[in-house]
Protein backbone atom coordinates (compact mmCIF):
# COMPACT_ATOMS: atom_id res chain seq x y z
CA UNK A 1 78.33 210.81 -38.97
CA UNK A 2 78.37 208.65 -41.94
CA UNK A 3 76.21 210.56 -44.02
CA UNK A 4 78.13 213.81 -43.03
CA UNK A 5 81.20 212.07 -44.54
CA UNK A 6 79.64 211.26 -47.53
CA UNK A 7 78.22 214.48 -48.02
CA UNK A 8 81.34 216.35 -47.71
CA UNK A 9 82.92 213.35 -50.18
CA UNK A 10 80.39 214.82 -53.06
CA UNK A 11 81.18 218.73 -52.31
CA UNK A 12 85.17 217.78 -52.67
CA UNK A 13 84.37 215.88 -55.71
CA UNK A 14 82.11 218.27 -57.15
CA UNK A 15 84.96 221.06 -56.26
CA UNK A 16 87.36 219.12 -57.84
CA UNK A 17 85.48 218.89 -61.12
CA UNK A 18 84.84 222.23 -60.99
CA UNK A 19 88.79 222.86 -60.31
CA UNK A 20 89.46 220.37 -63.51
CA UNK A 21 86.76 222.08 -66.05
CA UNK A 22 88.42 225.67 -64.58
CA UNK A 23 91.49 224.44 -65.46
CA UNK A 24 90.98 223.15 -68.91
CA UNK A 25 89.01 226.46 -69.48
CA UNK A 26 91.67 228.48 -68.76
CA UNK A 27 94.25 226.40 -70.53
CA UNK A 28 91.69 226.89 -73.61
CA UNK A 29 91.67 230.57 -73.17
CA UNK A 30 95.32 230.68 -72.89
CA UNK A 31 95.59 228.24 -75.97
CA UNK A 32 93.19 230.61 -77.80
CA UNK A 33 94.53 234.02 -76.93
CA UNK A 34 98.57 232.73 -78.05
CA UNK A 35 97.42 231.03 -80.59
CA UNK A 36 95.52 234.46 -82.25
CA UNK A 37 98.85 236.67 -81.08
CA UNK A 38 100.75 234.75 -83.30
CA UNK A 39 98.77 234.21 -85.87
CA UNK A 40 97.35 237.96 -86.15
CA UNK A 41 100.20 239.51 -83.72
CA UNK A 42 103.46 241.58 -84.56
CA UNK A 43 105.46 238.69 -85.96
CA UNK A 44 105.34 238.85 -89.74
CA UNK A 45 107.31 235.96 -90.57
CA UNK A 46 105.17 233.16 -88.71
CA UNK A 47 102.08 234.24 -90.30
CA UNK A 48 103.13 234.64 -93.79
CA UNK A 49 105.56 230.87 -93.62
CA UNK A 50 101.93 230.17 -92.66
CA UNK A 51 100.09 231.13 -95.66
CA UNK A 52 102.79 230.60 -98.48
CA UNK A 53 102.94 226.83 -96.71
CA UNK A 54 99.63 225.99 -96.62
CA UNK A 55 99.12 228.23 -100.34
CA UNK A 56 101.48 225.60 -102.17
CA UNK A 57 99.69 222.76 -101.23
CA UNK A 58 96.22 220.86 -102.72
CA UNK A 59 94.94 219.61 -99.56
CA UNK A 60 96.12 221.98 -96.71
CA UNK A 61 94.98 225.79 -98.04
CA UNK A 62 92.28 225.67 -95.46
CA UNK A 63 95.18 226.37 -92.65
CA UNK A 64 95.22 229.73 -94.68
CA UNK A 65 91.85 230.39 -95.81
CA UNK A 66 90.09 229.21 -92.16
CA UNK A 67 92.41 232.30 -90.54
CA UNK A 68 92.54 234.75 -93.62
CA UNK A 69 90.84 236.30 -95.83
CA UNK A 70 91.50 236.08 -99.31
CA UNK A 71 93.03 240.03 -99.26
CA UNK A 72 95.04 238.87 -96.56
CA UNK A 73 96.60 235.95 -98.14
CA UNK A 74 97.03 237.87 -101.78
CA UNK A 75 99.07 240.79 -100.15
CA UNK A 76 101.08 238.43 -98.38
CA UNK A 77 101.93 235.91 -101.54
CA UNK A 78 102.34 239.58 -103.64
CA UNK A 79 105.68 240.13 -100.99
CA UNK A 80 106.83 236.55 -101.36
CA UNK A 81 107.61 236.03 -104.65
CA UNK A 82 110.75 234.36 -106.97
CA UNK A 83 111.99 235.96 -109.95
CA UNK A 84 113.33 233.49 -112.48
CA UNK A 85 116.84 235.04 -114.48
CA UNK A 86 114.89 235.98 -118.12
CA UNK A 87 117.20 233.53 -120.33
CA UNK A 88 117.36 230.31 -121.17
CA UNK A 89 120.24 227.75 -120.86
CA UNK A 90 122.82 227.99 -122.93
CA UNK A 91 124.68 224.76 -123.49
CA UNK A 92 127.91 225.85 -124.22
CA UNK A 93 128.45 226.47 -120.33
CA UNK A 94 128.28 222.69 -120.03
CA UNK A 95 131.75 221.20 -120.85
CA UNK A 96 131.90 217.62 -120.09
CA UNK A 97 135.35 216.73 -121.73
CA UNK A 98 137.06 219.19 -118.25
CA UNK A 99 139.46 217.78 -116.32
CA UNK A 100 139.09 218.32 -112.65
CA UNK A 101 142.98 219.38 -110.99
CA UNK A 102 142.29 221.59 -107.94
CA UNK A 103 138.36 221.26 -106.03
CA UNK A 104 136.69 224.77 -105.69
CA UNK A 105 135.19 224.26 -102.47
CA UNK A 106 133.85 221.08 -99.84
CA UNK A 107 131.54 220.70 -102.03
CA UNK A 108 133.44 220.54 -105.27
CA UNK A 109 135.43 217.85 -103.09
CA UNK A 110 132.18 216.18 -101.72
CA UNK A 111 130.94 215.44 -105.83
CA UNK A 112 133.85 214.77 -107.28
CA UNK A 113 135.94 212.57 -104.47
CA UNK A 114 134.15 208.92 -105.94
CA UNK A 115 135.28 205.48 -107.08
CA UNK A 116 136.12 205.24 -110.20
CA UNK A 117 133.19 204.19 -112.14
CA UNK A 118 130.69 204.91 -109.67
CA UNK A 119 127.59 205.74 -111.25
CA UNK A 120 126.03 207.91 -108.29
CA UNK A 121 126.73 209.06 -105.00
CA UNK A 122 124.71 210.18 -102.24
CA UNK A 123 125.44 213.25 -99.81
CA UNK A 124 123.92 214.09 -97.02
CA UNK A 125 122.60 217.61 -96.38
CA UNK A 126 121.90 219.74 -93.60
CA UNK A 127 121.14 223.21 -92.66
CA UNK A 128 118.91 225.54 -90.03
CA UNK A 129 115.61 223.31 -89.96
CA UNK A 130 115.89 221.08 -92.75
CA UNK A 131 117.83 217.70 -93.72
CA UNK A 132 118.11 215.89 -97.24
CA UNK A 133 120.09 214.32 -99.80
CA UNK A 134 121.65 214.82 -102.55
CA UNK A 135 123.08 212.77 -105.37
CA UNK A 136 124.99 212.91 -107.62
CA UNK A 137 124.61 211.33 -111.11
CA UNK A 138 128.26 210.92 -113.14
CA UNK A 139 126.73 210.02 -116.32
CA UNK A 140 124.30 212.48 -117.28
CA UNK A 141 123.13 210.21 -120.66
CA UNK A 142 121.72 207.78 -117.93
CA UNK A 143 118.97 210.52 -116.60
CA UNK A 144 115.58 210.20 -118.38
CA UNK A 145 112.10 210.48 -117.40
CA UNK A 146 109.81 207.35 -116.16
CA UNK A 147 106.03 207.66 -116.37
CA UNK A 148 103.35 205.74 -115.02
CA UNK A 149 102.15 202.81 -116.64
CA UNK A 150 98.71 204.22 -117.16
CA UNK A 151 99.81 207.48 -117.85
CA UNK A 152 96.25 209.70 -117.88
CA UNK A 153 94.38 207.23 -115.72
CA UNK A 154 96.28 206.28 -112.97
CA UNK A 155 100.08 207.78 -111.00
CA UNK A 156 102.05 204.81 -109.53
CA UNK A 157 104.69 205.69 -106.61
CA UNK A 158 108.45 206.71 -107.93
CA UNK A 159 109.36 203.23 -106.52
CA UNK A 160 107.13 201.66 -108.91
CA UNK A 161 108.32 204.05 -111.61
CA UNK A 162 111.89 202.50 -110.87
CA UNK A 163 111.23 199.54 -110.49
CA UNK A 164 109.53 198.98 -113.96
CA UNK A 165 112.56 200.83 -115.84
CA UNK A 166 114.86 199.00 -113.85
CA UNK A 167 116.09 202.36 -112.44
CA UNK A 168 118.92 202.05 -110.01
CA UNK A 169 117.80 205.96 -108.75
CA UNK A 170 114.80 207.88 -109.06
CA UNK A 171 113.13 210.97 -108.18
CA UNK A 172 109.60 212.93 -108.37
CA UNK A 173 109.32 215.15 -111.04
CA UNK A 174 106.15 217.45 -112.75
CA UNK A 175 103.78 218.30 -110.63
CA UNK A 176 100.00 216.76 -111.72
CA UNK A 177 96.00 217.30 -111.80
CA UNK A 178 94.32 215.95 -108.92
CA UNK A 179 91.21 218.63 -108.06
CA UNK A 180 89.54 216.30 -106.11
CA UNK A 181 92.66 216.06 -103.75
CA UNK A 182 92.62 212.43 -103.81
CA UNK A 183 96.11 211.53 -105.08
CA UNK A 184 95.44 209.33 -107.93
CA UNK A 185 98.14 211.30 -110.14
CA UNK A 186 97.20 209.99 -113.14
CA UNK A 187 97.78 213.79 -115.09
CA UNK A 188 100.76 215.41 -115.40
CA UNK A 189 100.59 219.49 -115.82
CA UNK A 190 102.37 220.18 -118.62
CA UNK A 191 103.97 218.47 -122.07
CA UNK A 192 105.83 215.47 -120.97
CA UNK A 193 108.81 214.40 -123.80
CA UNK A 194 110.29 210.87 -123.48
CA UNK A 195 112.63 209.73 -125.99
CA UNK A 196 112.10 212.83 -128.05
CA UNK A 197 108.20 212.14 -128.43
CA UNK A 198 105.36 214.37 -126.80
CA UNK A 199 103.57 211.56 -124.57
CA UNK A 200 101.41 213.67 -122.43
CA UNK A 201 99.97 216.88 -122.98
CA UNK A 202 98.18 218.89 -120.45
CA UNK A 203 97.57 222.50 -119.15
CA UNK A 204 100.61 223.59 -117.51
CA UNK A 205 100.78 224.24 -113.26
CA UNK A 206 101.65 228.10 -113.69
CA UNK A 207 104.37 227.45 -110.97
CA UNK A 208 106.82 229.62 -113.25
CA UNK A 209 109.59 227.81 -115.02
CA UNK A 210 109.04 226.15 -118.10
CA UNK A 211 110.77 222.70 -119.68
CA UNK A 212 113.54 220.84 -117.99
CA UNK A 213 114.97 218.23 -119.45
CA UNK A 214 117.98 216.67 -121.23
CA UNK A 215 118.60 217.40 -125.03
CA UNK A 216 120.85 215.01 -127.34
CA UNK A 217 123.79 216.03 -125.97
CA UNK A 218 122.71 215.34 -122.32
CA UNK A 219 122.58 218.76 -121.19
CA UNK A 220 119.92 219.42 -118.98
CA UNK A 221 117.87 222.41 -120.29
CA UNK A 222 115.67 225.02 -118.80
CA UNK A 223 113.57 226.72 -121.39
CA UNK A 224 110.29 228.83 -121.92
CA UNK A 225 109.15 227.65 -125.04
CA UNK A 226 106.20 225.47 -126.48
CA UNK A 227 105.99 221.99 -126.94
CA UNK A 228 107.31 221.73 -130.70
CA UNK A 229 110.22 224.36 -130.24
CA UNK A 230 111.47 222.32 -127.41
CA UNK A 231 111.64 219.25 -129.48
CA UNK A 232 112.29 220.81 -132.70
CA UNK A 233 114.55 223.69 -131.71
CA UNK A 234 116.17 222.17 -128.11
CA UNK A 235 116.16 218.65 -129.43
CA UNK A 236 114.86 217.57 -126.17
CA UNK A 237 114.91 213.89 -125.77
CA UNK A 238 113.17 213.66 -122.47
CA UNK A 239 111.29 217.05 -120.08
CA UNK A 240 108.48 217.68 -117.94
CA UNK A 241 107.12 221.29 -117.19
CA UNK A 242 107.47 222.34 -113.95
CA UNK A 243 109.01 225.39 -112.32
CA UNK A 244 110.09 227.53 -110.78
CA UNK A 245 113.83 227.69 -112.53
CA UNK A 246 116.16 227.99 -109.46
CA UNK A 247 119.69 229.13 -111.42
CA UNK A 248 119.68 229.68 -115.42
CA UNK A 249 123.69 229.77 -116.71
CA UNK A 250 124.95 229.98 -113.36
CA UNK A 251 122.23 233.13 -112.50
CA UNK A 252 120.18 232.16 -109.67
CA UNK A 253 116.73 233.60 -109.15
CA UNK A 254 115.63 236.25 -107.00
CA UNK A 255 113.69 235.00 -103.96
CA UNK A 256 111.71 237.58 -101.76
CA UNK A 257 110.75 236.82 -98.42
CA UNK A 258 110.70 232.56 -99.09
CA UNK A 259 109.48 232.83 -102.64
CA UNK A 260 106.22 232.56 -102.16
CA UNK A 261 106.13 228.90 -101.29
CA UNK A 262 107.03 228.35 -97.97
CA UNK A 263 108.73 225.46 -95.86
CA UNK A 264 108.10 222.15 -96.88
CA UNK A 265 109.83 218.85 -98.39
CA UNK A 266 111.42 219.73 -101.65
CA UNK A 267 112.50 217.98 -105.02
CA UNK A 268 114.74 219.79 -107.35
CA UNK A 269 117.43 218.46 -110.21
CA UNK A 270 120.42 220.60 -112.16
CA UNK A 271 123.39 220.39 -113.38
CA UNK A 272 126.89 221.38 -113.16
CA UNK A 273 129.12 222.71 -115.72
CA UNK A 274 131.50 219.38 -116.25
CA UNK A 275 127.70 217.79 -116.56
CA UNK A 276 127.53 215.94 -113.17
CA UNK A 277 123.93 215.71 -112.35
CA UNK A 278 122.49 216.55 -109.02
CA UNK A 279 118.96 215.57 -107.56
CA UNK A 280 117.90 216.81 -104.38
CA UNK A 281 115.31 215.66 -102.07
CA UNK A 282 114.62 217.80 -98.48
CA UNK A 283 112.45 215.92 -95.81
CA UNK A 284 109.86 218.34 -93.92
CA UNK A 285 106.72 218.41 -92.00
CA UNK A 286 108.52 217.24 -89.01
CA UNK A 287 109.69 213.70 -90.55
CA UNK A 288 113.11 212.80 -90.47
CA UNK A 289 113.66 215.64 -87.77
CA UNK A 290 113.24 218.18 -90.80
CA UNK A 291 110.64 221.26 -91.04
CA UNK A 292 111.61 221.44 -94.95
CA UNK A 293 113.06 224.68 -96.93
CA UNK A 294 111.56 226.70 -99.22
CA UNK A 295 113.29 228.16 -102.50
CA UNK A 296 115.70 230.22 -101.02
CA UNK A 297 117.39 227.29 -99.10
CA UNK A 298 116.88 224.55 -102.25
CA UNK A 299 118.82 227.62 -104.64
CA UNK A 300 121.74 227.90 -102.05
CA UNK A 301 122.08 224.50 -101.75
CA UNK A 302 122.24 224.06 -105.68
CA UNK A 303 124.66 226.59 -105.54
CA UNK A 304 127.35 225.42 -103.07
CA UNK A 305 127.31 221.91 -104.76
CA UNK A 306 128.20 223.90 -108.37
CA UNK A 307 124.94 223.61 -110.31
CA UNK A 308 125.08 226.17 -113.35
CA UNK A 309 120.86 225.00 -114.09
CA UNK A 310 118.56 223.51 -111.53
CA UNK A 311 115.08 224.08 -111.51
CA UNK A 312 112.25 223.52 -108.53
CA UNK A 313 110.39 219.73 -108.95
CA UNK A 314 106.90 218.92 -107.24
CA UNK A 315 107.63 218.95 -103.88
CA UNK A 316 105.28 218.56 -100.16
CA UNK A 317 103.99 214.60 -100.33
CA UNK A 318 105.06 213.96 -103.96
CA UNK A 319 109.16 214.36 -102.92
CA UNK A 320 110.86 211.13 -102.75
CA UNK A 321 114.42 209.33 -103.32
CA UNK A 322 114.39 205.82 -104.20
CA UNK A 323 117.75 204.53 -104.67
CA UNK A 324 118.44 200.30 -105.07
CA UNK A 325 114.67 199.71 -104.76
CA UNK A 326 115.20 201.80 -101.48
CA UNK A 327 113.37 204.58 -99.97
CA UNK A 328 115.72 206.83 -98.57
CA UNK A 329 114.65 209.96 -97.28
CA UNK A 330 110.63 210.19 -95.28
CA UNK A 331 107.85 210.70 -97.62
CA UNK A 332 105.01 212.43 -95.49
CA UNK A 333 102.19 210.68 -97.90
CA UNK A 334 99.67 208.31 -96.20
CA UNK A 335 100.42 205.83 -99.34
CA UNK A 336 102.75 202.51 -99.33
CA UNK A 337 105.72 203.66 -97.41
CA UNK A 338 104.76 206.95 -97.40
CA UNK A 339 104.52 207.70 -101.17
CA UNK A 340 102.14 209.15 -103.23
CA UNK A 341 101.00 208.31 -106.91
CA UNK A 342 102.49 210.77 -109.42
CA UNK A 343 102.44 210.55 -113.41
CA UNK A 344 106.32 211.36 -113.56
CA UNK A 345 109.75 210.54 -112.09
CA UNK A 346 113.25 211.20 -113.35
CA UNK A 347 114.93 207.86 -112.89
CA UNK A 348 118.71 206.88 -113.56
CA UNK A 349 119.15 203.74 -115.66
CA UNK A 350 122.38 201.22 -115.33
């Protein structure tokens, strides 16, 4: 009697295991199958946010490459693509001596509603999948560009950027060299101009775009040109390279599809035309409750908030605001806090 319990003991085991692995195969299968309808099924947008996501990034193309091939993912960047307005910034749409009587919009009322003599102020934005900030920066003469210590050898973290210019806000900026995907950020693509020198000089990213920076008269300019023009003929005291240009004299660019780039956290400065400046900085990947935007989102968001030139910074684990020595929005870098080492940081001095 006992041995005809334990007997039938092992067969219900053993038909339980058999129940568990049929189970967990058939989950797999399922897993599988909706898995390959959605990445190879009738939906057009999840597959190509997809590859213009993983596309934009240096360490997570193989989400692209592993499920594509390389046809595949060229036909679909070829239909996702931002055309930048063919000009250059004028500077007489910047007029900083305006008075301010009636506000255009919420927003117009969200910038310029501030204490007197409040250098910055930070708003919070929202919209279908994404969350950020922006702030804004009243005295545009204070915006400059921060490097790393060992420019060429080593990034440092935009905290440590501020904190060594004594920058009460600060922000990513160019985009840098790292082909072994290791985030030492040491080399900035592009020229980089501080204080009207050339201080780096490297091959540019090919993101679009061109130089942004500030020019004597503290008007942020967007500009194809070389390296020697842009000091020479923009008198630009301090610019990265880096791209693409989101609005050029109140144009903005043409995005099809999500501009080739995808959703992910995002970094972008401008300028309006009574020469506030505003830095923006969207969360993504899922941290801060935030997927991210991509360039269609960042350009609208310029353009409610009155921005007459803004132009597209590094973005994905490089985007951070550091305000007071304060993190504020979720880096998604495995690095202190969440940040990553970059070569370059716009940073607001007291």
């Amino acid at each position: 009697m006992k041995k005809e319990k334990k007997k039938n003991k092992k067969i219900r085991i053993s038909l339980n295991v058999k129940r568990a692995f049929l189970l967990l195969f058939s989950l797999g299968i399922m897993g599988f199958s909706v898995g390959a309808f959605i990445l190879y099924g009738p939906w057009n947008w999840v597959r190509e946010r997809l590859i213009t996501t993983a596309m934009t990034t240096m360490s997570h193309q193989f989400l692209a490459t592993w499920f594509f091939d390389s046809e595949w993912i060229s036909e679909v960047l070829a239909h996702n693509v931002t055309i930048e307005p063919d000009e250059n910034t004028n500077p007489d749409y910047i007029n900083m001596d305006q008075e301010v009587t009636v506000y255009k919009s919420k927003y117009d009322k969200e910038i310029l509603d501030h204490e007197e003599g409040e250098p910055y102020k930070v708003i919070n934005v929202s919209g279908t999948g994404y969350k950020g900030f922006l702030v804004a920066i009243y005295d545009p003469s204070k915006v400059k560009i921060g490097t790393t210590t060992k420019l060429g050898t080593t990034g440092q973290s935009v905290r440590v950027i501020a904190r060594n210019n004594n920058a009460i806000v600060a922000i990513n900026a160019s985009g840098f060299y790292d082909p072994d995907w290791n985030s030492n950020g040491a080399i900035p693509h592009g020229t980089v101009i501080k204080d009207g020198k050339i201080v780096y000089d490297y091959t540019d990213a090919k993101v679009g775009g061109g130089f942004v920076g500030f020019n004597e008269d503290n008007v942020l300019i967007l500009a194809r040109t070389d390296k020697y023009s842009a000091i020479n003929k923009y008198h630009l005291r301090d610019a990265i390279e880096f791209g693409p240009f989101l609005i050029v004299n109140g144009k903005p660019s043409f995005v099809k599809g999500d501009g080739g780039w995808g959703i992910a956290p995002r970094t972008a400065i401008g300028q309006r035309e009574d020469g506030i400046v505003l830095f923006l900085v969207i969360d993504g990947r899922g941290y801060g409750g935030s997927l991210g935007c991509g360039m269609v989102e960042l350009t609208e968001i310029m353009m409610n908030y009155g921005a007459v030139n803004a132009a597209n910074m590094d973005g994905g684990s490089s985007s951070a605001l550091i305000i007071r020595d304060e993190i504020i929005n979720h880096p998604t870098a495995g690095g202190d806090n969440g940040l990553r080492n970059i070569p370059t940081a716009w940073i607001v001095t007291e």
